[in-house]
N, C-alpha and C. Protein backbone atom coordinates (compact mmCIF):
# COMPACT_ATOMS: atom_id res chain seq x y z
N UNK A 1 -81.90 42.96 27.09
CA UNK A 1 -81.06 44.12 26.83
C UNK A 1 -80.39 44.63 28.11
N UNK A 2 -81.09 44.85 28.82
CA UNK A 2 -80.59 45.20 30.71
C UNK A 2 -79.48 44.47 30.97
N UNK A 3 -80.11 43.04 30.64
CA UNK A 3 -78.89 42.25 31.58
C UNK A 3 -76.86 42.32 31.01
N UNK A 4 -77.30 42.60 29.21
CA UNK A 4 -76.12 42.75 28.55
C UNK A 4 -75.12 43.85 29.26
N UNK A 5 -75.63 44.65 30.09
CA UNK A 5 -74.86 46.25 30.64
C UNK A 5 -74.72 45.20 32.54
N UNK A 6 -74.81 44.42 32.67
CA UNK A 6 -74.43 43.69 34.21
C UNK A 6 -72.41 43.75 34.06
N UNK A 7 -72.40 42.77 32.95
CA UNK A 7 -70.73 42.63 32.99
C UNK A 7 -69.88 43.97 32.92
N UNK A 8 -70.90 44.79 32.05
CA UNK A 8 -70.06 46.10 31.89
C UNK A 8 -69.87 47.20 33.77
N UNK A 9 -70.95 46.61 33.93
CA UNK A 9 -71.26 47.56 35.32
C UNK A 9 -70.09 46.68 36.06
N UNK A 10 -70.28 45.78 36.30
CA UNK A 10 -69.45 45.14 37.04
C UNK A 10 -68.22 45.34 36.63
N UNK A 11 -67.45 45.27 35.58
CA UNK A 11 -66.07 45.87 35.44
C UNK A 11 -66.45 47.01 35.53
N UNK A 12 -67.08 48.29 35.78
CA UNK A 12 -67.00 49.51 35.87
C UNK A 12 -66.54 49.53 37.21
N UNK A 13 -67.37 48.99 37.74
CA UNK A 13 -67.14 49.03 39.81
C UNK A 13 -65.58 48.91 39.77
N UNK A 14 -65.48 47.30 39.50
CA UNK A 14 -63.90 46.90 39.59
C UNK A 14 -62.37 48.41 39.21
N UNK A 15 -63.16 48.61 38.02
CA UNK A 15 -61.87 49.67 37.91
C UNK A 15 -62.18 50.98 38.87
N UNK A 16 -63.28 51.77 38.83
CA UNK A 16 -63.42 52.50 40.14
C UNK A 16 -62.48 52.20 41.41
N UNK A 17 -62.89 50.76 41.81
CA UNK A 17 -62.19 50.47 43.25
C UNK A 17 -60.85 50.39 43.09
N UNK A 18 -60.26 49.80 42.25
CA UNK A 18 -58.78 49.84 42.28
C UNK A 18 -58.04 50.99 41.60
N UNK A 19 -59.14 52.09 41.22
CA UNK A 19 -58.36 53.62 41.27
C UNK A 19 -57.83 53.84 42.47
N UNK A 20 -59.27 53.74 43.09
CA UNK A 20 -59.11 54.26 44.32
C UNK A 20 -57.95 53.88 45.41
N UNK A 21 -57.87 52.19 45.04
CA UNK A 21 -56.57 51.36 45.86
C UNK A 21 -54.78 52.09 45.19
N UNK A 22 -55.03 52.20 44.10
CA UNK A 22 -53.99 52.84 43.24
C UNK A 22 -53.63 54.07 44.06
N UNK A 23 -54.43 55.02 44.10
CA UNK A 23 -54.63 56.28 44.44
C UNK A 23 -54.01 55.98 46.02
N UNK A 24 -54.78 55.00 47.04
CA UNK A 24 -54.16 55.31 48.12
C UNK A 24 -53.05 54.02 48.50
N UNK A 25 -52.37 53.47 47.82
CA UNK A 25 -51.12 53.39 47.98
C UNK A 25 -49.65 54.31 47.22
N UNK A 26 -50.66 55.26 46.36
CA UNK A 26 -49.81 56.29 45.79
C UNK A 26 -49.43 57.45 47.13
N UNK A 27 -50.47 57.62 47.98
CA UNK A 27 -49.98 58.45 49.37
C UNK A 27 -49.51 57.33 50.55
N UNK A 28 -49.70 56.21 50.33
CA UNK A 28 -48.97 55.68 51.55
C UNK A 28 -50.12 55.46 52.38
N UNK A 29 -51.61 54.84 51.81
CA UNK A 29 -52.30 54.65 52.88
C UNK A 29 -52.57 53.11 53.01
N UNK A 30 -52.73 52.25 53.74
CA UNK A 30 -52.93 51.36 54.15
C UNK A 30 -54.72 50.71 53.42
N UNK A 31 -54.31 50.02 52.76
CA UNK A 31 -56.05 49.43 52.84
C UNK A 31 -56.10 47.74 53.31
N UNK A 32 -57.28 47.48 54.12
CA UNK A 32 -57.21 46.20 54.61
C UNK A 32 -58.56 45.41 54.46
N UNK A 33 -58.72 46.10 53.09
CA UNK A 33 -59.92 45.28 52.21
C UNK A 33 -60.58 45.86 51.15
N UNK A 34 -60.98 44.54 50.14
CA UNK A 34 -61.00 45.42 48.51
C UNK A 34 -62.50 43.89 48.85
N UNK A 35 -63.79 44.73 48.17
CA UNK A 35 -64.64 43.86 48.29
C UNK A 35 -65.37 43.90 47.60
N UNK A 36 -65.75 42.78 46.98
CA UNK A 36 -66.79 42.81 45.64
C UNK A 36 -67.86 42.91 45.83
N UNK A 37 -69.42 43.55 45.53
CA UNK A 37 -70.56 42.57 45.89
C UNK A 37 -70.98 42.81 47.59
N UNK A 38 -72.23 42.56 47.71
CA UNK A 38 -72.49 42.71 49.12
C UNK A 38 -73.39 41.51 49.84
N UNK A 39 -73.91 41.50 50.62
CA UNK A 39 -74.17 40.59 51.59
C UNK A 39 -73.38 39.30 51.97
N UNK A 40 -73.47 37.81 51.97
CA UNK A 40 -72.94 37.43 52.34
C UNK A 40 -71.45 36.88 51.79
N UNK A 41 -70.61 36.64 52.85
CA UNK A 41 -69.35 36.08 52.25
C UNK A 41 -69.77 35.05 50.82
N UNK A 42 -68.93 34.78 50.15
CA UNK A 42 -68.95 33.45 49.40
C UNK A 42 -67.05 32.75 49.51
N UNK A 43 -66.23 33.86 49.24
CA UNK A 43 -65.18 33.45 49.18
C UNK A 43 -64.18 34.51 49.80
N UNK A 44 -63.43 34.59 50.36
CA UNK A 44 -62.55 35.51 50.84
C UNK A 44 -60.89 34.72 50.74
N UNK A 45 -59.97 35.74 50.38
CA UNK A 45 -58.48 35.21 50.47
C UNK A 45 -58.23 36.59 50.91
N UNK A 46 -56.17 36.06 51.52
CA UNK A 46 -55.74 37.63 51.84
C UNK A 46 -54.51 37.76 50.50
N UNK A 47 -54.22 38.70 50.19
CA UNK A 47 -53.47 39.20 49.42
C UNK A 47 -52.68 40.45 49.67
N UNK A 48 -50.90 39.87 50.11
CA UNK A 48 -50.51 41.02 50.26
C UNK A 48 -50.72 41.93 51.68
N UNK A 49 -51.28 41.43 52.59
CA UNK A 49 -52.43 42.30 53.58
C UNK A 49 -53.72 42.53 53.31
N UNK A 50 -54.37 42.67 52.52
CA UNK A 50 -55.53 42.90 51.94
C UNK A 50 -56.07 41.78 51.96
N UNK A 51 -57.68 41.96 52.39
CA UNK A 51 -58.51 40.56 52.33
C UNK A 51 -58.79 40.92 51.20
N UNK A 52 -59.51 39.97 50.42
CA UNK A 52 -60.01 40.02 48.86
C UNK A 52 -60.95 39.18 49.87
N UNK A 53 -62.63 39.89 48.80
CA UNK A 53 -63.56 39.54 49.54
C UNK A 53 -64.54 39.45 48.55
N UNK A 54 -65.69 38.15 48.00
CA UNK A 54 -66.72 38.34 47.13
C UNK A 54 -67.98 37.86 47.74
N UNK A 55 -68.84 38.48 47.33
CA UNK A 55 -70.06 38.02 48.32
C UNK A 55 -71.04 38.18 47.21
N UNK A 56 -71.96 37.64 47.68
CA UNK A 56 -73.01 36.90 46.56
C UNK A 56 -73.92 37.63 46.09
N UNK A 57 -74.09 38.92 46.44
CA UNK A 57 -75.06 39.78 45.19
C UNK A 57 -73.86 40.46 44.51
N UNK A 58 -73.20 40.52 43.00
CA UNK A 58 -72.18 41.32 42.48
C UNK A 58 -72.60 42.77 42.52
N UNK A 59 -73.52 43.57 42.77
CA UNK A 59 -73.81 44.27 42.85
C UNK A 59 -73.08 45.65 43.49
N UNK A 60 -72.05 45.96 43.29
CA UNK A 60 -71.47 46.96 44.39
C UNK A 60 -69.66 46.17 44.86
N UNK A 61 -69.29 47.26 45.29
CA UNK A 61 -67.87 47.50 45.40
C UNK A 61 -67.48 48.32 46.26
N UNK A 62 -66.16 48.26 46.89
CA UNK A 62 -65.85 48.67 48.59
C UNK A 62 -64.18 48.61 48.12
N UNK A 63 -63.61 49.29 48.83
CA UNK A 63 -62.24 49.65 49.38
C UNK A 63 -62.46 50.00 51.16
N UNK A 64 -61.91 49.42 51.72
CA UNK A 64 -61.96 50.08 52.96
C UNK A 64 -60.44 50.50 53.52
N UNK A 65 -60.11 51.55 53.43
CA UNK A 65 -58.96 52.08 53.74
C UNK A 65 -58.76 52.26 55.32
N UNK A 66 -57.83 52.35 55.53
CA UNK A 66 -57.01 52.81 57.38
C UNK A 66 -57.36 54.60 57.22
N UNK A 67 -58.83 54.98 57.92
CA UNK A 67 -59.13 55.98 58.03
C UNK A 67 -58.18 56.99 59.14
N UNK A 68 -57.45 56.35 60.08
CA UNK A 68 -56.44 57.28 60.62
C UNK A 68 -55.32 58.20 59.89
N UNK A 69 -55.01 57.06 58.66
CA UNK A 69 -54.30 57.26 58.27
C UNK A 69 -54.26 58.25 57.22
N UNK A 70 -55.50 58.13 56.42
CA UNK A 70 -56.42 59.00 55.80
C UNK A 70 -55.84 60.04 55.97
N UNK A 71 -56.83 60.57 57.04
CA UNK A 71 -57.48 62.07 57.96
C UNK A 71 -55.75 62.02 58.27
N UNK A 72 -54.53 61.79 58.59
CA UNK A 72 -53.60 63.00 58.52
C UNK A 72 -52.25 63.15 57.27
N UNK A 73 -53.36 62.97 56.10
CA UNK A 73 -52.99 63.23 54.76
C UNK A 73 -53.24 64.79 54.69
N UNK A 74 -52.27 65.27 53.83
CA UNK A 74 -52.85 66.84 53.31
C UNK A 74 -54.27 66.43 52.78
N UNK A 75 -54.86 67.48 52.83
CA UNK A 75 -56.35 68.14 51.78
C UNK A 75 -56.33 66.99 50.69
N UNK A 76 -55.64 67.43 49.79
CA UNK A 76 -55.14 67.64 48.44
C UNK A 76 -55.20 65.86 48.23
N UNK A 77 -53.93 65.07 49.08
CA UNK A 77 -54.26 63.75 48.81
C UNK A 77 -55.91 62.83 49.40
N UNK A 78 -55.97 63.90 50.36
CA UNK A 78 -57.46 63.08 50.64
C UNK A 78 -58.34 62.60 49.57
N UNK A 79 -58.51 64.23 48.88
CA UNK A 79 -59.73 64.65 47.74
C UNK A 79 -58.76 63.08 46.43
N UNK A 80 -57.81 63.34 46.13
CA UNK A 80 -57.54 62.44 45.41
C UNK A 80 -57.69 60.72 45.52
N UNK A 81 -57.76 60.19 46.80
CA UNK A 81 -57.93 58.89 47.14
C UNK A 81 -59.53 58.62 46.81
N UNK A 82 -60.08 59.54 47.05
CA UNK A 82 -61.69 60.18 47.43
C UNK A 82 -62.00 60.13 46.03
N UNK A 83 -61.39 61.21 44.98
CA UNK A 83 -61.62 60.87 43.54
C UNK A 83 -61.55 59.54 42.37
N UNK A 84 -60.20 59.36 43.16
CA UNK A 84 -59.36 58.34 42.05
C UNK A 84 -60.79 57.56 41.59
N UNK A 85 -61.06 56.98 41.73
CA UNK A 85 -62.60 55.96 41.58
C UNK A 85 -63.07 56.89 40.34
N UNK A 86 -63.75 58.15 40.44
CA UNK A 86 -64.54 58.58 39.46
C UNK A 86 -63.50 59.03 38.07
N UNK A 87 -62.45 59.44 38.58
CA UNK A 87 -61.54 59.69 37.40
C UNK A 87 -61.13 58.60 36.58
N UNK A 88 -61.25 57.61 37.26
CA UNK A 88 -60.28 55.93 36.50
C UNK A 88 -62.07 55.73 35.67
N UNK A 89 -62.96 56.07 36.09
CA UNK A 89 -64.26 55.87 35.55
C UNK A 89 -64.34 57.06 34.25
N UNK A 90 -64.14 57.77 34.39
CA UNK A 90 -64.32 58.82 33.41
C UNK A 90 -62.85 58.37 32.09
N UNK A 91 -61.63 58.28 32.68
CA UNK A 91 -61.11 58.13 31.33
C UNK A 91 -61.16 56.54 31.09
N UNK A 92 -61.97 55.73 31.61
CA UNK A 92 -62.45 54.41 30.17
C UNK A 92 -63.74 54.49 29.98
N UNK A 93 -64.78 55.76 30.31
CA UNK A 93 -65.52 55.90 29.45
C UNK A 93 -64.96 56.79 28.23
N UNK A 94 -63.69 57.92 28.46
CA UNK A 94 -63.57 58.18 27.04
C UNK A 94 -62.84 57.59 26.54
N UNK A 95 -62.28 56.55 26.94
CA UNK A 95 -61.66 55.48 26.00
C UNK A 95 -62.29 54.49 25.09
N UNK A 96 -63.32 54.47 26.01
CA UNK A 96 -64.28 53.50 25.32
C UNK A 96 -65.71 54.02 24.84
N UNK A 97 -65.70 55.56 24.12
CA UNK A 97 -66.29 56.42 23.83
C UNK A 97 -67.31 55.74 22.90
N UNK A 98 -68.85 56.00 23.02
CA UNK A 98 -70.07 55.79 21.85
C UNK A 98 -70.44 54.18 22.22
N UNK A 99 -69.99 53.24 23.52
CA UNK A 99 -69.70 51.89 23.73
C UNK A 99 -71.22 52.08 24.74
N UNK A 100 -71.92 50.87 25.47
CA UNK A 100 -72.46 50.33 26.06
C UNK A 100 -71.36 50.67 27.65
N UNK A 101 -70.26 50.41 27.84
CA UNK A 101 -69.16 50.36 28.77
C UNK A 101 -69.28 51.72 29.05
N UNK A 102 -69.08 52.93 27.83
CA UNK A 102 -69.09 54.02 28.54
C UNK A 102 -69.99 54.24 29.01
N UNK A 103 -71.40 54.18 28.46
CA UNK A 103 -71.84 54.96 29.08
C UNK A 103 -72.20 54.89 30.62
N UNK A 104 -72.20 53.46 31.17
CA UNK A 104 -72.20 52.68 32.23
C UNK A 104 -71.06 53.87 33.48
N UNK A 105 -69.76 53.55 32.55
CA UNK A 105 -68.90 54.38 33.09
C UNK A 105 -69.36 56.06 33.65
N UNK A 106 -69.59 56.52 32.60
CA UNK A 106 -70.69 57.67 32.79
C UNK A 106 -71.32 57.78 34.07
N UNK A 107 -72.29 56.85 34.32
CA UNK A 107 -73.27 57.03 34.93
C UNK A 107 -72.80 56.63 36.35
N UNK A 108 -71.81 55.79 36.29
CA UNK A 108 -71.09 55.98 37.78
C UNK A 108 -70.17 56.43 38.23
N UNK A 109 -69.09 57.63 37.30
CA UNK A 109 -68.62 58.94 37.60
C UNK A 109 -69.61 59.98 38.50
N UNK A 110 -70.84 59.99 37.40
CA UNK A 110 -71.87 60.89 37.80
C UNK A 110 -72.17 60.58 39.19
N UNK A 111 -72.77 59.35 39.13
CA UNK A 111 -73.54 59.36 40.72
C UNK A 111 -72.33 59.07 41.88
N UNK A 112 -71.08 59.15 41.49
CA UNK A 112 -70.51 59.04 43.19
C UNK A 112 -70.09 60.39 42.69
N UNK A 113 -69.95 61.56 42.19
CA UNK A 113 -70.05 62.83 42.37
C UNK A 113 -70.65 63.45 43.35
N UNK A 114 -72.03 63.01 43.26
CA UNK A 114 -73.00 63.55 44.06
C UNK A 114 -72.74 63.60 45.49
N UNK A 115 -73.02 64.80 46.44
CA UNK A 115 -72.94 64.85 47.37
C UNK A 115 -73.90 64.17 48.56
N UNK A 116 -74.15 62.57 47.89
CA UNK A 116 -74.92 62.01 48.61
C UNK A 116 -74.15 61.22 49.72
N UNK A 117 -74.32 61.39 51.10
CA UNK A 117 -74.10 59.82 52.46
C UNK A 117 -73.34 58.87 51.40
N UNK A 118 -72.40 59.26 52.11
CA UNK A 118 -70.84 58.17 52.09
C UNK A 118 -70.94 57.78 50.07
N UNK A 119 -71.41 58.89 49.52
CA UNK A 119 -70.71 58.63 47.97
C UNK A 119 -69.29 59.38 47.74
N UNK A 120 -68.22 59.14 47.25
CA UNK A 120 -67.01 59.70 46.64
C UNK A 120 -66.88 61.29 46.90
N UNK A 121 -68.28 61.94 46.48
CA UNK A 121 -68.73 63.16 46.41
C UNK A 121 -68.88 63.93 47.53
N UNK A 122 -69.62 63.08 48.60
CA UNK A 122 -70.11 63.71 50.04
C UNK A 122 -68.33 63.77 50.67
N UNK A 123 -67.63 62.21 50.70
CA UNK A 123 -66.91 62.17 51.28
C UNK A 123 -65.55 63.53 50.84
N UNK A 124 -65.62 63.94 49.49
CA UNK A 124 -64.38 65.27 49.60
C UNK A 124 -65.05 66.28 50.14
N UNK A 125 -66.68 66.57 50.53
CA UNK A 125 -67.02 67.23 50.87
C UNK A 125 -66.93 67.57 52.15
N UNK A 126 -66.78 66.65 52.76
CA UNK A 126 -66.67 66.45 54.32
C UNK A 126 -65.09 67.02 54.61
N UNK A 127 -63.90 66.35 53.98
CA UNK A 127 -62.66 66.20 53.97
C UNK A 127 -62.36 67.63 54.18
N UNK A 128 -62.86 68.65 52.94
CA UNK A 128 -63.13 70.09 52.75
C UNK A 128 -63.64 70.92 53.86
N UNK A 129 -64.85 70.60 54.12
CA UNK A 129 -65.14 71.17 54.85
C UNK A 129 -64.56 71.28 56.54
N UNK A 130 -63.94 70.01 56.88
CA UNK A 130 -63.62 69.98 58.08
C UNK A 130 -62.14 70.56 58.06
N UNK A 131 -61.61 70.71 56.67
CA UNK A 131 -60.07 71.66 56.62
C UNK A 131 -60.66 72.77 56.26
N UNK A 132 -61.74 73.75 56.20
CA UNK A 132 -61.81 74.85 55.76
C UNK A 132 -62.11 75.37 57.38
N UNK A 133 -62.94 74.50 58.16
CA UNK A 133 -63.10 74.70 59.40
C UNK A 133 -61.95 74.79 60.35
N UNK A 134 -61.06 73.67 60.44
CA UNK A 134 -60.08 73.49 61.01
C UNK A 134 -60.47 72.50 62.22
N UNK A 135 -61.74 71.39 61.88
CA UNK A 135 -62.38 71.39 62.85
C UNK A 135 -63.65 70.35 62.88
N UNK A 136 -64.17 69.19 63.16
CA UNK A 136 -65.48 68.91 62.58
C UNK A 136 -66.32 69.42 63.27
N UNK A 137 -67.66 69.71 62.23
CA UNK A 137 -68.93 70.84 62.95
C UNK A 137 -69.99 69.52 62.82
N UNK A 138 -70.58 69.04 63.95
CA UNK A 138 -71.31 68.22 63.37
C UNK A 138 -73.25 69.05 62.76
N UNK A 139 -72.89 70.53 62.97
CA UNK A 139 -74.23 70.80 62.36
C UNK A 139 -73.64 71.61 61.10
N UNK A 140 -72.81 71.71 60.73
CA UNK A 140 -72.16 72.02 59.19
C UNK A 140 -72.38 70.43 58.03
N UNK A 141 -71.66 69.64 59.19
CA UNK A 141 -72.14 68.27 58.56
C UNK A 141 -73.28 68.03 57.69
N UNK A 142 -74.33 68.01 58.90
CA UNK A 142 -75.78 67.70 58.78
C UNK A 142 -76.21 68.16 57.45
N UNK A 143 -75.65 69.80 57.79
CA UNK A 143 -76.53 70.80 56.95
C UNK A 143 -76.14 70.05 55.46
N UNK A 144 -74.65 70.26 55.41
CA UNK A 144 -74.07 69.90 54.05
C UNK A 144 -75.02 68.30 53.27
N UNK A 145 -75.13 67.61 54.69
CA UNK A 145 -75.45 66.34 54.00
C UNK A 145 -76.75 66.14 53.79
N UNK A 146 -77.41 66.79 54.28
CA UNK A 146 -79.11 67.20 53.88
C UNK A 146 -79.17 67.84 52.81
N UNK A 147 -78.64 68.96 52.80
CA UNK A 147 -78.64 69.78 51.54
C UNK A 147 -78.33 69.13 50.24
N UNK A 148 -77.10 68.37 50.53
CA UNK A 148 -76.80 67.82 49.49
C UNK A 148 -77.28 67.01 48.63
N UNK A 149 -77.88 65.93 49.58
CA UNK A 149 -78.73 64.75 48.93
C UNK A 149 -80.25 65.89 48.48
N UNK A 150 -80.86 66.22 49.36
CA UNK A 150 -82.39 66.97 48.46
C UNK A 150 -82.38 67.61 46.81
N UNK A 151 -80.36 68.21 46.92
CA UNK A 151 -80.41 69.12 45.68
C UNK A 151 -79.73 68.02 44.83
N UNK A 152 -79.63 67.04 45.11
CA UNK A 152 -79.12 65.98 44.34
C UNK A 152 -80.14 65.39 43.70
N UNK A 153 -81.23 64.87 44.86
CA UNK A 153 -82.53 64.47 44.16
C UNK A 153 -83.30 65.16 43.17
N UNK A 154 -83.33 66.81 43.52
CA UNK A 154 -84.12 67.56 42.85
C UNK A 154 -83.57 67.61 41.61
N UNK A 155 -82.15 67.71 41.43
CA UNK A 155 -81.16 68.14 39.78
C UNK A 155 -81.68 66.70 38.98
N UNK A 156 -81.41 65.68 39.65
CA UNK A 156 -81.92 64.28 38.92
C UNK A 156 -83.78 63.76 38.51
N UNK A 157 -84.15 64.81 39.41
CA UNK A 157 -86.02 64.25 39.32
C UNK A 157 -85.93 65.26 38.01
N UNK A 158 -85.42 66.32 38.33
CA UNK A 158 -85.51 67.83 37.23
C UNK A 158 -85.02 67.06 35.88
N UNK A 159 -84.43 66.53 35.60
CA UNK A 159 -83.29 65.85 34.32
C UNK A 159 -84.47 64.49 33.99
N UNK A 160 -85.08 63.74 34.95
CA UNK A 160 -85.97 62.56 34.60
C UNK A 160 -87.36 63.24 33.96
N UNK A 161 -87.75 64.30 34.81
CA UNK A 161 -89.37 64.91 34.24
C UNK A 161 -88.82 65.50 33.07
N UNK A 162 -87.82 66.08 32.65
CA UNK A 162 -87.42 66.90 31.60
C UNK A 162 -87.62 65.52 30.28
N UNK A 163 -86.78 64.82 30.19
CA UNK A 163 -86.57 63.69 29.52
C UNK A 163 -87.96 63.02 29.17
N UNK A 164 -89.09 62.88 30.18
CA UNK A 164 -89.89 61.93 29.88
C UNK A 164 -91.08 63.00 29.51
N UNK A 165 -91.01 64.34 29.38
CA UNK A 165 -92.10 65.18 28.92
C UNK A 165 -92.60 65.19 27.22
């Protein structure tokens, strides 16, 4: 039963990442790698500028964008390059509403929400915070990113003990 939700996860990643590529060639940002999967190479081509990159656990998915280029975007397009991923995830889970796919979709809207170390979530958090500052604080950082992940853990342990009582 597990393994039937692999293909779905795996096209979930896929469309996530190329929101996100969507999203930042919609502001004009540079990306110079879209990568499937993690650890080692298996196959790499370039495309366009872009390496295309698959490596042998499918497990996981990467955009790596031109972070200079990023950081002197308004606010506004940051948070959106930063989003695009969970939004392209959210409308084909309601497209593909009551499915195995959504709910997959679901569940990885949800968790790059979270304000966890380098998820979708932390990163508009950072973006935010260092334009509300005018400034990076690296103990605003900290705080934010400690805080974040503990009350992340706690909302999710709170939702698992609830469920299994």
């Amino acid at each position: 039963m597990l393994l039937s939700y692999i293909p779905y996860f795996i096209l979930a990643l896929l469309i996530h990442e190329v929101c996100h590529c969507v999203a930042a060639y919609a502001c004009r940002i540079s990306i110079s790698e879209f990568g499937v999967g993690w650890g080692p190479k298996i196959y790499c081509t370039r495309v366009r500028n872009v390496d295309l990159i698959f490596r042998i656990l499918p497990f996981g998915a990467y955009v790596r964008f031109d972070v200079a280029e990023l950081q002197k975007r308004q606010l506004q397009q940051q948070v959106l390059v930063f989003m695009a991923g969970i939004i392209g995830n959210l409308i084909a889970a309601s497209l593909s509403a009551g499915t195995p796919f959504s709910l997959i979709n679901y569940l990885l809207a949800a968790t790059n929400i979270l304000p966890l170390y380098q998820q979708d979530g932390w990163k508009c958090g950072m973006v935010t915070l260092r334009a509300i500052l005018g400034r990076k604080s690296p103990m605003v950082e900290w705080t934010f990113t400690v805080t974040g992940t503990l009350l992340s853990f706690s909302v999710l342990g709170a939702e698992v003990f609830r469920r299994f009582q």
